[in-house]
PDB file of N, CA and C in Angstrom:
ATOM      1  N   UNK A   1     -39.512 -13.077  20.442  1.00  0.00           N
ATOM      2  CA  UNK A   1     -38.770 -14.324  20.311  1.00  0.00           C
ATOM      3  C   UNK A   1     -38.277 -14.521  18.884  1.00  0.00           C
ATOM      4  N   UNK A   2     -39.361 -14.058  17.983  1.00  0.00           N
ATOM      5  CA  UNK A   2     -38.815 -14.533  16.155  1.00  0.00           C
ATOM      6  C   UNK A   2     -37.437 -13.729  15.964  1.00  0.00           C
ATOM      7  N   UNK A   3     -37.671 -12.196  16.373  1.00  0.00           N
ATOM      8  CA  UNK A   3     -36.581 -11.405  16.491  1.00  0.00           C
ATOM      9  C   UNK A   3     -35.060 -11.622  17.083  1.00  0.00           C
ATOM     10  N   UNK A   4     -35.051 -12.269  18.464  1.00  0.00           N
ATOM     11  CA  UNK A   4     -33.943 -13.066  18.769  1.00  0.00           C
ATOM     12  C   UNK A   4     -33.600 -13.769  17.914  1.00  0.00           C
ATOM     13  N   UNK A   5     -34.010 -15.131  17.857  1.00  0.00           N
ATOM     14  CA  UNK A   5     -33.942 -15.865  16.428  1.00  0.00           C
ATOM     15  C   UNK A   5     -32.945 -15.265  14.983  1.00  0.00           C
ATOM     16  N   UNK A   6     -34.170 -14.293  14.856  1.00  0.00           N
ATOM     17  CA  UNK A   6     -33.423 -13.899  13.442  1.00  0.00           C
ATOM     18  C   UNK A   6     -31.890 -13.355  13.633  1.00  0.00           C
ATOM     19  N   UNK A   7     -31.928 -12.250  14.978  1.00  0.00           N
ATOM     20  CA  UNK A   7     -30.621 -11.735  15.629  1.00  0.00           C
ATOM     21  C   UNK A   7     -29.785 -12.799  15.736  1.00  0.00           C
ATOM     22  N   UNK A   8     -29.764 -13.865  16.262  1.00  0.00           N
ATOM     23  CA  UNK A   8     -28.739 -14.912  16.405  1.00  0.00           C
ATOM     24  C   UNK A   8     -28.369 -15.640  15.128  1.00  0.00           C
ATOM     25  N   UNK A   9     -28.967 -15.800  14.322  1.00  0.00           N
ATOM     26  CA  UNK A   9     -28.486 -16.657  13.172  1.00  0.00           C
ATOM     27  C   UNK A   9     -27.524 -15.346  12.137  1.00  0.00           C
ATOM     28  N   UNK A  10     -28.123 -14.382  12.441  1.00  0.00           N
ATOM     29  CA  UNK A  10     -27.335 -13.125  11.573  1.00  0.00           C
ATOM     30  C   UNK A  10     -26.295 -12.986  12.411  1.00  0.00           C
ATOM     31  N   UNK A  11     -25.771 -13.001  13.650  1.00  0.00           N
ATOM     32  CA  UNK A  11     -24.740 -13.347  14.681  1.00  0.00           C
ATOM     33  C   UNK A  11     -23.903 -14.255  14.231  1.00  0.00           C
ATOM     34  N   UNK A  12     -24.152 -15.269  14.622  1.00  0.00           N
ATOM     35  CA  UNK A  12     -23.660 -16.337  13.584  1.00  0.00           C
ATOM     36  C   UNK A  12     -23.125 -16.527  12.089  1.00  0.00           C
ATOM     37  N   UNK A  13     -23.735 -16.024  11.235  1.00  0.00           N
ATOM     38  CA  UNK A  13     -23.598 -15.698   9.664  1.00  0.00           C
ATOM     39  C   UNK A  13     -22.455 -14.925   9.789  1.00  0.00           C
ATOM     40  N   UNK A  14     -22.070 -13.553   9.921  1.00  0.00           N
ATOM     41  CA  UNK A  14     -21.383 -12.754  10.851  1.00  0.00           C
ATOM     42  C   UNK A  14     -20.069 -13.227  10.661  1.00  0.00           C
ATOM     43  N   UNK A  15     -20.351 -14.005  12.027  1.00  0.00           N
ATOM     44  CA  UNK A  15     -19.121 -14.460  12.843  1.00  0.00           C
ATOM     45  C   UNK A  15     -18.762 -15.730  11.721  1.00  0.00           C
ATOM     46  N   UNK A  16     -19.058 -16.465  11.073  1.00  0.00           N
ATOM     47  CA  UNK A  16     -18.479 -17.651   9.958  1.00  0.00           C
ATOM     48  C   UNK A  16     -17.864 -16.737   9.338  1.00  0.00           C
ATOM     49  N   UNK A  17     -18.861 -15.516   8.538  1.00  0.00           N
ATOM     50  CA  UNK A  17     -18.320 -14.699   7.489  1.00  0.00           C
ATOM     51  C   UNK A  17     -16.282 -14.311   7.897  1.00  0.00           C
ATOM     52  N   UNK A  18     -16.475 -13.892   9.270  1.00  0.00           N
ATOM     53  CA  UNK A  18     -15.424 -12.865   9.682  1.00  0.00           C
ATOM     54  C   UNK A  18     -14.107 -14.007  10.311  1.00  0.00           C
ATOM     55  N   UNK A  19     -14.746 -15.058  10.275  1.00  0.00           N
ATOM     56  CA  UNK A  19     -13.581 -16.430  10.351  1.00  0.00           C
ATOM     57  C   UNK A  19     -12.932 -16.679   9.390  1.00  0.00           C
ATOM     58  N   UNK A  20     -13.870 -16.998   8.016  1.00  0.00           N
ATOM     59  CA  UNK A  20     -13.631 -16.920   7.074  1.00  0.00           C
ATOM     60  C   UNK A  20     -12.468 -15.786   6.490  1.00  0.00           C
ATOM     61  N   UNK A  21     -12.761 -14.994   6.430  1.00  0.00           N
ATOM     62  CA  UNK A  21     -11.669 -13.843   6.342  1.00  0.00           C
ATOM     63  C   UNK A  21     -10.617 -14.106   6.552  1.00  0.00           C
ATOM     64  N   UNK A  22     -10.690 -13.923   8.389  1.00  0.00           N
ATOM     65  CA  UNK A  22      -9.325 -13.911   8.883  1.00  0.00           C
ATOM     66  C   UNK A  22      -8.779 -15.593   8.686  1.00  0.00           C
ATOM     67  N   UNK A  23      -9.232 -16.771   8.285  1.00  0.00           N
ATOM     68  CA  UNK A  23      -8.305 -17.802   7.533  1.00  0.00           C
ATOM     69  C   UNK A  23      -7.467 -17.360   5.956  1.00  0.00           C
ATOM     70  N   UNK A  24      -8.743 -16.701   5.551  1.00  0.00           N
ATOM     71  CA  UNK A  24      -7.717 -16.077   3.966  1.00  0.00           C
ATOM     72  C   UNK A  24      -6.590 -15.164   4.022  1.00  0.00           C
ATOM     73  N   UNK A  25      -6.598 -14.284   5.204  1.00  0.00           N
ATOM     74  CA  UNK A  25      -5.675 -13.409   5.392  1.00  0.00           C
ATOM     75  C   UNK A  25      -4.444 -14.440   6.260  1.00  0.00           C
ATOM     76  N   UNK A  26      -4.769 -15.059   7.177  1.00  0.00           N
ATOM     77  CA  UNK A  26      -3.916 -16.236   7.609  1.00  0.00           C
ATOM     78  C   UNK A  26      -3.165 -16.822   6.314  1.00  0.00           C
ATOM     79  N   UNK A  27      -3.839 -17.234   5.369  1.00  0.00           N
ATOM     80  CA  UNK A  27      -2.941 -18.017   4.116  1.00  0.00           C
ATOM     81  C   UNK A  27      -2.184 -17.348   3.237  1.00  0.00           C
ATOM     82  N   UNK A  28      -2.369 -16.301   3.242  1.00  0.00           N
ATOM     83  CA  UNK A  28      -1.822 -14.925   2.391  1.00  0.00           C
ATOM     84  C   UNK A  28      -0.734 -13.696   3.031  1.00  0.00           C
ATOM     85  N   UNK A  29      -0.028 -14.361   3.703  1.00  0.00           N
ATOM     86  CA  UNK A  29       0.653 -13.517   4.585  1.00  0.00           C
ATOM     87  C   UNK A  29       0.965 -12.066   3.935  1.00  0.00           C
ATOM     88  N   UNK A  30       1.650 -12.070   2.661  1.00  0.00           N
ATOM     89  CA  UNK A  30       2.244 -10.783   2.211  1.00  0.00           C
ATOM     90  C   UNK A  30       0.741 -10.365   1.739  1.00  0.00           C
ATOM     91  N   UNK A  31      -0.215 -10.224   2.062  1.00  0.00           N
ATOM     92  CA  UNK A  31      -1.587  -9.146   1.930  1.00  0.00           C
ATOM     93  C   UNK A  31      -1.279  -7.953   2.496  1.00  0.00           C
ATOM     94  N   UNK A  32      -1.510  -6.637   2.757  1.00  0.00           N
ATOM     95  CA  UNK A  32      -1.876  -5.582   3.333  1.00  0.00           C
ATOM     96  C   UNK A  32      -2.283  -5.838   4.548  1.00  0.00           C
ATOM     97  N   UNK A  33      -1.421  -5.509   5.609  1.00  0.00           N
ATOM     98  CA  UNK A  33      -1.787  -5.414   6.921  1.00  0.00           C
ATOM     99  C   UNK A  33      -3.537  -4.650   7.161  1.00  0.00           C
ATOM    100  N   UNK A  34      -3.489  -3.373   6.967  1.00  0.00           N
ATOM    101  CA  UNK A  34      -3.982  -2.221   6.873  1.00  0.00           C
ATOM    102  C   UNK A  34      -5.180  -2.551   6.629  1.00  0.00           C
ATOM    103  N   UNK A  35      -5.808  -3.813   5.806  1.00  0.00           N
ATOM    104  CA  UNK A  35      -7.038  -3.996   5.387  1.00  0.00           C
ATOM    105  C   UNK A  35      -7.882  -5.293   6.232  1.00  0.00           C
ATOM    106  N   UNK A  36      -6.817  -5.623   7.042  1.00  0.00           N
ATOM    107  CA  UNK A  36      -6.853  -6.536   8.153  1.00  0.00           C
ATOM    108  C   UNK A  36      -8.310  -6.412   8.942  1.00  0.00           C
ATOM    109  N   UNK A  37      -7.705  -4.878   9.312  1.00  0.00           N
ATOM    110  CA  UNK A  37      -8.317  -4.683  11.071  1.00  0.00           C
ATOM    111  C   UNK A  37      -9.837  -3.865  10.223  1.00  0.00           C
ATOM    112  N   UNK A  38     -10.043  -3.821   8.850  1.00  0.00           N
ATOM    113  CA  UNK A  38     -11.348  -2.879   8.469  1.00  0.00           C
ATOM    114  C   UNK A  38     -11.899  -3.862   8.055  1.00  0.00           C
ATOM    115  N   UNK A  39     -11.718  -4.898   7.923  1.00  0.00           N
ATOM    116  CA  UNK A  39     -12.711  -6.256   7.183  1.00  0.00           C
ATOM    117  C   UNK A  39     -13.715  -6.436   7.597  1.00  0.00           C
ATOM    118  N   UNK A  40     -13.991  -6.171   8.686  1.00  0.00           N
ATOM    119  CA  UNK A  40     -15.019  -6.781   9.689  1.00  0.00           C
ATOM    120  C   UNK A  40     -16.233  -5.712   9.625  1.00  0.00           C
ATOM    121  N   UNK A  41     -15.202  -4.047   9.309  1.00  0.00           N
ATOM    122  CA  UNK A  41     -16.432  -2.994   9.607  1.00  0.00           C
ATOM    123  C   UNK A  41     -16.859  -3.074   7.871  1.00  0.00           C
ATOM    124  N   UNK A  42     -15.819  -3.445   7.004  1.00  0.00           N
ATOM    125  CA  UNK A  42     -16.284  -3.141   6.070  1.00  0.00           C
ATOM    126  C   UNK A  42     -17.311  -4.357   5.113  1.00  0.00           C
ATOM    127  N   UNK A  43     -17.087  -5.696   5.956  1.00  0.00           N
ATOM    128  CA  UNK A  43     -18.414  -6.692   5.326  1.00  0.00           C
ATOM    129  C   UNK A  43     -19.222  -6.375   6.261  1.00  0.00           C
ATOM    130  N   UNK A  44     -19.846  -5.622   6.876  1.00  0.00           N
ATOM    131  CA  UNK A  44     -20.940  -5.293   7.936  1.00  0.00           C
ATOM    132  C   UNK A  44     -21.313  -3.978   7.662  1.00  0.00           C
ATOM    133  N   UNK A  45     -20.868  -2.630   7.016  1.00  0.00           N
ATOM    134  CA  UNK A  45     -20.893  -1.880   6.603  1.00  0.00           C
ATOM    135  C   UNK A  45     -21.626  -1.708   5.107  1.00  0.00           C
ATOM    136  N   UNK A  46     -21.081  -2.596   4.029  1.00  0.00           N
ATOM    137  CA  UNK A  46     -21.338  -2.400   2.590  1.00  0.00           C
ATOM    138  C   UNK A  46     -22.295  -3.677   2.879  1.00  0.00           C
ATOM    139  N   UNK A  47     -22.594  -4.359   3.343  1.00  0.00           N
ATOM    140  CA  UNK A  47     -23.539  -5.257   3.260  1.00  0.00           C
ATOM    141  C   UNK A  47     -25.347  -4.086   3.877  1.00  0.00           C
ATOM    142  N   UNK A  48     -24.951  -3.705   4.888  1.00  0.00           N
ATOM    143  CA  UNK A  48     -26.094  -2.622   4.796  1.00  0.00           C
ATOM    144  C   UNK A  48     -26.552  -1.895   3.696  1.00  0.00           C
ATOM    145  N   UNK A  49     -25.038  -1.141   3.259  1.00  0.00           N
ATOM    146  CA  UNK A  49     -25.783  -0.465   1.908  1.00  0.00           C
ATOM    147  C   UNK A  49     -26.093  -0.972   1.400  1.00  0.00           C
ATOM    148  N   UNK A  50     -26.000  -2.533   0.318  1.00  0.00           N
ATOM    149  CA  UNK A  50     -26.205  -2.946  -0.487  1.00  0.00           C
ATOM    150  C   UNK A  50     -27.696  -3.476   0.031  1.00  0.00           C
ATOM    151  N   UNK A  51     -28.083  -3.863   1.150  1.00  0.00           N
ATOM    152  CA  UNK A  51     -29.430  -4.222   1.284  1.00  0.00           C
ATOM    153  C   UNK A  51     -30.802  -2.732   1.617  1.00  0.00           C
ATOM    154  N   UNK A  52     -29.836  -1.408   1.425  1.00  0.00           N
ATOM    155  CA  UNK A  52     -30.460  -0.408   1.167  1.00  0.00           C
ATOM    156  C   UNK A  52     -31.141  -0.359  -0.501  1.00  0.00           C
ATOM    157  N   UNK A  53     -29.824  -0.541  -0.950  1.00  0.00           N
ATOM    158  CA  UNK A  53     -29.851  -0.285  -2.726  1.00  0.00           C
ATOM    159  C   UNK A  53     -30.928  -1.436  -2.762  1.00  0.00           C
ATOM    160  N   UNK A  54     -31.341  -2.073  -2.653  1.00  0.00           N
ATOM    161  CA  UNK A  54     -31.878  -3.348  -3.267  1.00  0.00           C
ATOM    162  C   UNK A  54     -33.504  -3.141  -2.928  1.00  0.00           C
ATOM    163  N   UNK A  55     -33.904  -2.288  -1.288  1.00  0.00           N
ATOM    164  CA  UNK A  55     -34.582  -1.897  -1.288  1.00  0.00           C
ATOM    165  C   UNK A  55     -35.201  -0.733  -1.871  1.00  0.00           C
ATOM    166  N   UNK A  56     -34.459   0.332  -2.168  1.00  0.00           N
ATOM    167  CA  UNK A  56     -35.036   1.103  -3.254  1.00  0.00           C
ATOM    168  C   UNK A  56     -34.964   1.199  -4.620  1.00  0.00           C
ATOM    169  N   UNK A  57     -34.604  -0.425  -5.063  1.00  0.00           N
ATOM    170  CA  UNK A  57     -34.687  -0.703  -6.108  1.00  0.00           C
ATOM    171  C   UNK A  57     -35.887  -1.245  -6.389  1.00  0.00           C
ATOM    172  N   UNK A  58     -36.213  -1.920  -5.489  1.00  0.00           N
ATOM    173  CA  UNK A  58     -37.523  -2.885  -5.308  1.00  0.00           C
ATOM    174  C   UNK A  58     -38.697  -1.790  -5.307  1.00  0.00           C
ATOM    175  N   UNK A  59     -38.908  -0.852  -4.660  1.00  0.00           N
ATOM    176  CA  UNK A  59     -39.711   0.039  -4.720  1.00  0.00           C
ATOM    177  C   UNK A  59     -40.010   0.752  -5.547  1.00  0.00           C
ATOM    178  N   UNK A  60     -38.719   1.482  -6.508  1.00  0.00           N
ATOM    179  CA  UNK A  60     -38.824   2.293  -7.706  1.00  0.00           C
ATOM    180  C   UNK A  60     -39.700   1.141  -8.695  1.00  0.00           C
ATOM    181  N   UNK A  61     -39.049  -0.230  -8.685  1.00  0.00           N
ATOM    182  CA  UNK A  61     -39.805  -1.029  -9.845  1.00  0.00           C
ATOM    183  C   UNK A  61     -41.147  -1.086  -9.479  1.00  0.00           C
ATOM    184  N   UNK A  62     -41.562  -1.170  -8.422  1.00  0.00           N
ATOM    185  CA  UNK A  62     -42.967  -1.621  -7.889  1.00  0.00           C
ATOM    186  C   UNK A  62     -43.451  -0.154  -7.912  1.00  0.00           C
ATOM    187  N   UNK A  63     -43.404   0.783  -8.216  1.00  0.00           N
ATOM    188  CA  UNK A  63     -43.599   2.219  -8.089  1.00  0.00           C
ATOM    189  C   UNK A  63     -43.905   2.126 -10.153  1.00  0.00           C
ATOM    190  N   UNK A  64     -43.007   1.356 -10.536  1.00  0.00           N
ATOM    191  CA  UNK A  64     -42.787   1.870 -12.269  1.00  0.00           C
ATOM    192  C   UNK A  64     -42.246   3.358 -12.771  1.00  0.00           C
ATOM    193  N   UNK A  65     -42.697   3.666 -14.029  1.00  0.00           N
ATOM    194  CA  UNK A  65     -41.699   4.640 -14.607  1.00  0.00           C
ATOM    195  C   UNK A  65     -40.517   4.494 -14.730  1.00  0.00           C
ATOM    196  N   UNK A  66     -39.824   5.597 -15.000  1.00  0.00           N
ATOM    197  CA  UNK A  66     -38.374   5.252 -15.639  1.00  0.00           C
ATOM    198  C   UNK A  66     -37.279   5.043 -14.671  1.00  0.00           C
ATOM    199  N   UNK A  67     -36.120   4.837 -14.408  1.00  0.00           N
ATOM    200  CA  UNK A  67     -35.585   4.755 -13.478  1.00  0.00           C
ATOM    201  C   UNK A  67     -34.010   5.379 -14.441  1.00  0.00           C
ATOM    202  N   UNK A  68     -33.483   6.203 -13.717  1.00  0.00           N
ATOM    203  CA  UNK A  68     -31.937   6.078 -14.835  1.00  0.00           C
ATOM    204  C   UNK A  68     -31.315   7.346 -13.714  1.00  0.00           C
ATOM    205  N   UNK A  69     -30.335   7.653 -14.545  1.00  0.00           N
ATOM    206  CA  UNK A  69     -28.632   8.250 -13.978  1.00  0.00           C
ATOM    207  C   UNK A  69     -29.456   9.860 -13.721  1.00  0.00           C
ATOM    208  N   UNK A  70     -29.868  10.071 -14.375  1.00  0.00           N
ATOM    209  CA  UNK A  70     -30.517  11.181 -13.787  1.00  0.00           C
ATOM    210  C   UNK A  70     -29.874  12.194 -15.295  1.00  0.00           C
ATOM    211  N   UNK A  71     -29.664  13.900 -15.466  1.00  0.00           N
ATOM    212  CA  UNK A  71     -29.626  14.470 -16.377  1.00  0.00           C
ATOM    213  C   UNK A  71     -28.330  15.626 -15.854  1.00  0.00           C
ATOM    214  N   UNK A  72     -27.142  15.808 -16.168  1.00  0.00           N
ATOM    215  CA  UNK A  72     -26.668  17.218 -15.454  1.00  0.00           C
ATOM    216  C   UNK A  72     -26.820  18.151 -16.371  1.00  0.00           C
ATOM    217  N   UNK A  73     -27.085  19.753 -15.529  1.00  0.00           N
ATOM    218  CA  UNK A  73     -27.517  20.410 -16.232  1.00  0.00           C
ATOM    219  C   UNK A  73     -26.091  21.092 -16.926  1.00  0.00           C
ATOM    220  N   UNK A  74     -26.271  21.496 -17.852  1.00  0.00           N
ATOM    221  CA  UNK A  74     -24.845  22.451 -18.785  1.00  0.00           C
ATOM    222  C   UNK A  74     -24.972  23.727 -18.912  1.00  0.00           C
ATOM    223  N   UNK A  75     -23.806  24.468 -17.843  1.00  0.00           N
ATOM    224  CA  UNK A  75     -23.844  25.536 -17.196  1.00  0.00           C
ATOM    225  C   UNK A  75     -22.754  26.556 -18.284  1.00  0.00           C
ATOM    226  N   UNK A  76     -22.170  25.699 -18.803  1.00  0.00           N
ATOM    227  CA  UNK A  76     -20.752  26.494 -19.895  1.00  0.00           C
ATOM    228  C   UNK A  76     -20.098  26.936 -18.907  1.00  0.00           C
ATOM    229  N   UNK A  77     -19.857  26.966 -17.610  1.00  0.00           N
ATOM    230  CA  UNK A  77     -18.919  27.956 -17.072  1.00  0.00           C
ATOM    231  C   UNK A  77     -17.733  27.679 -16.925  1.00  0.00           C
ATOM    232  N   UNK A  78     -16.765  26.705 -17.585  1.00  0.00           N
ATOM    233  CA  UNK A  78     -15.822  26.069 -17.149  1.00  0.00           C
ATOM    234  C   UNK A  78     -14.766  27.043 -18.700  1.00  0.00           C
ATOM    235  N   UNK A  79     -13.931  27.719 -18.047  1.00  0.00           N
ATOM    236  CA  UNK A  79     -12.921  28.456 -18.591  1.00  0.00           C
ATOM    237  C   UNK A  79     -11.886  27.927 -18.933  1.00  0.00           C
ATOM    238  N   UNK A  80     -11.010  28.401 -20.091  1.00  0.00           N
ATOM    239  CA  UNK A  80      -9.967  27.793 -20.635  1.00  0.00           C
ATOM    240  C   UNK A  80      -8.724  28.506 -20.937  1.00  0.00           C
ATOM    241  N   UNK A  81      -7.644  28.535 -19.665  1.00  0.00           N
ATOM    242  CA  UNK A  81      -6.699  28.639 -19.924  1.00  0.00           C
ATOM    243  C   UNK A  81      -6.111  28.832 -21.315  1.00  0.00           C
ATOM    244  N   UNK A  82      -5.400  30.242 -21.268  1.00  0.00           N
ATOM    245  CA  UNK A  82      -4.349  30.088 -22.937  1.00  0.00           C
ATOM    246  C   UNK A  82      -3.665  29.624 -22.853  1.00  0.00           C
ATOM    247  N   UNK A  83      -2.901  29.501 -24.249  1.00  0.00           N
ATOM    248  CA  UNK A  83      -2.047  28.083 -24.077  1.00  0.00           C
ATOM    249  C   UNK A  83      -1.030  29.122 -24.553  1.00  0.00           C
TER     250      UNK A  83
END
């Protein structure tokens, strides 16, 4: 039952979110057609990732140590055309 619940109000959230939208694109006529019809996959889409990122952000901190970009290694192999 909590699960329904939670499912329906995120249903809801959703569906305001994707109203919302399509009124801004309503007021903005000369917008990009093209970005119209992906709005919907793409605030439902990047909203996942971003509640991915946030979870393994939360973990690395609660984990500690360093956290960063990481190191690439330098291979020299990149050749140079004469001029």
């Amino acid at each position: 039952m909590e699960l329904q619940h939670v499912a329906t109000w995120y249903a809801a959230f959703l569906a305001v979110d994707w109203l919302a939208t399509v009124a801004a694109f309503w007021m903005e006529p000369k917008e990009d057609a093209g970005s119209r019809g992906s709005s919907f996959l793409q605030r439902f889409a990047y909203r996942q990732v971003m509640y991915w990122v946030v979870v393994r952000s939360v973990v690395a901190a609660i984990r500690g140590g360093p956290v960063g970009w990481g190191q690439l290694e330098r291979k020299a192999t990149v050749r140079v055309a004469p001029t």
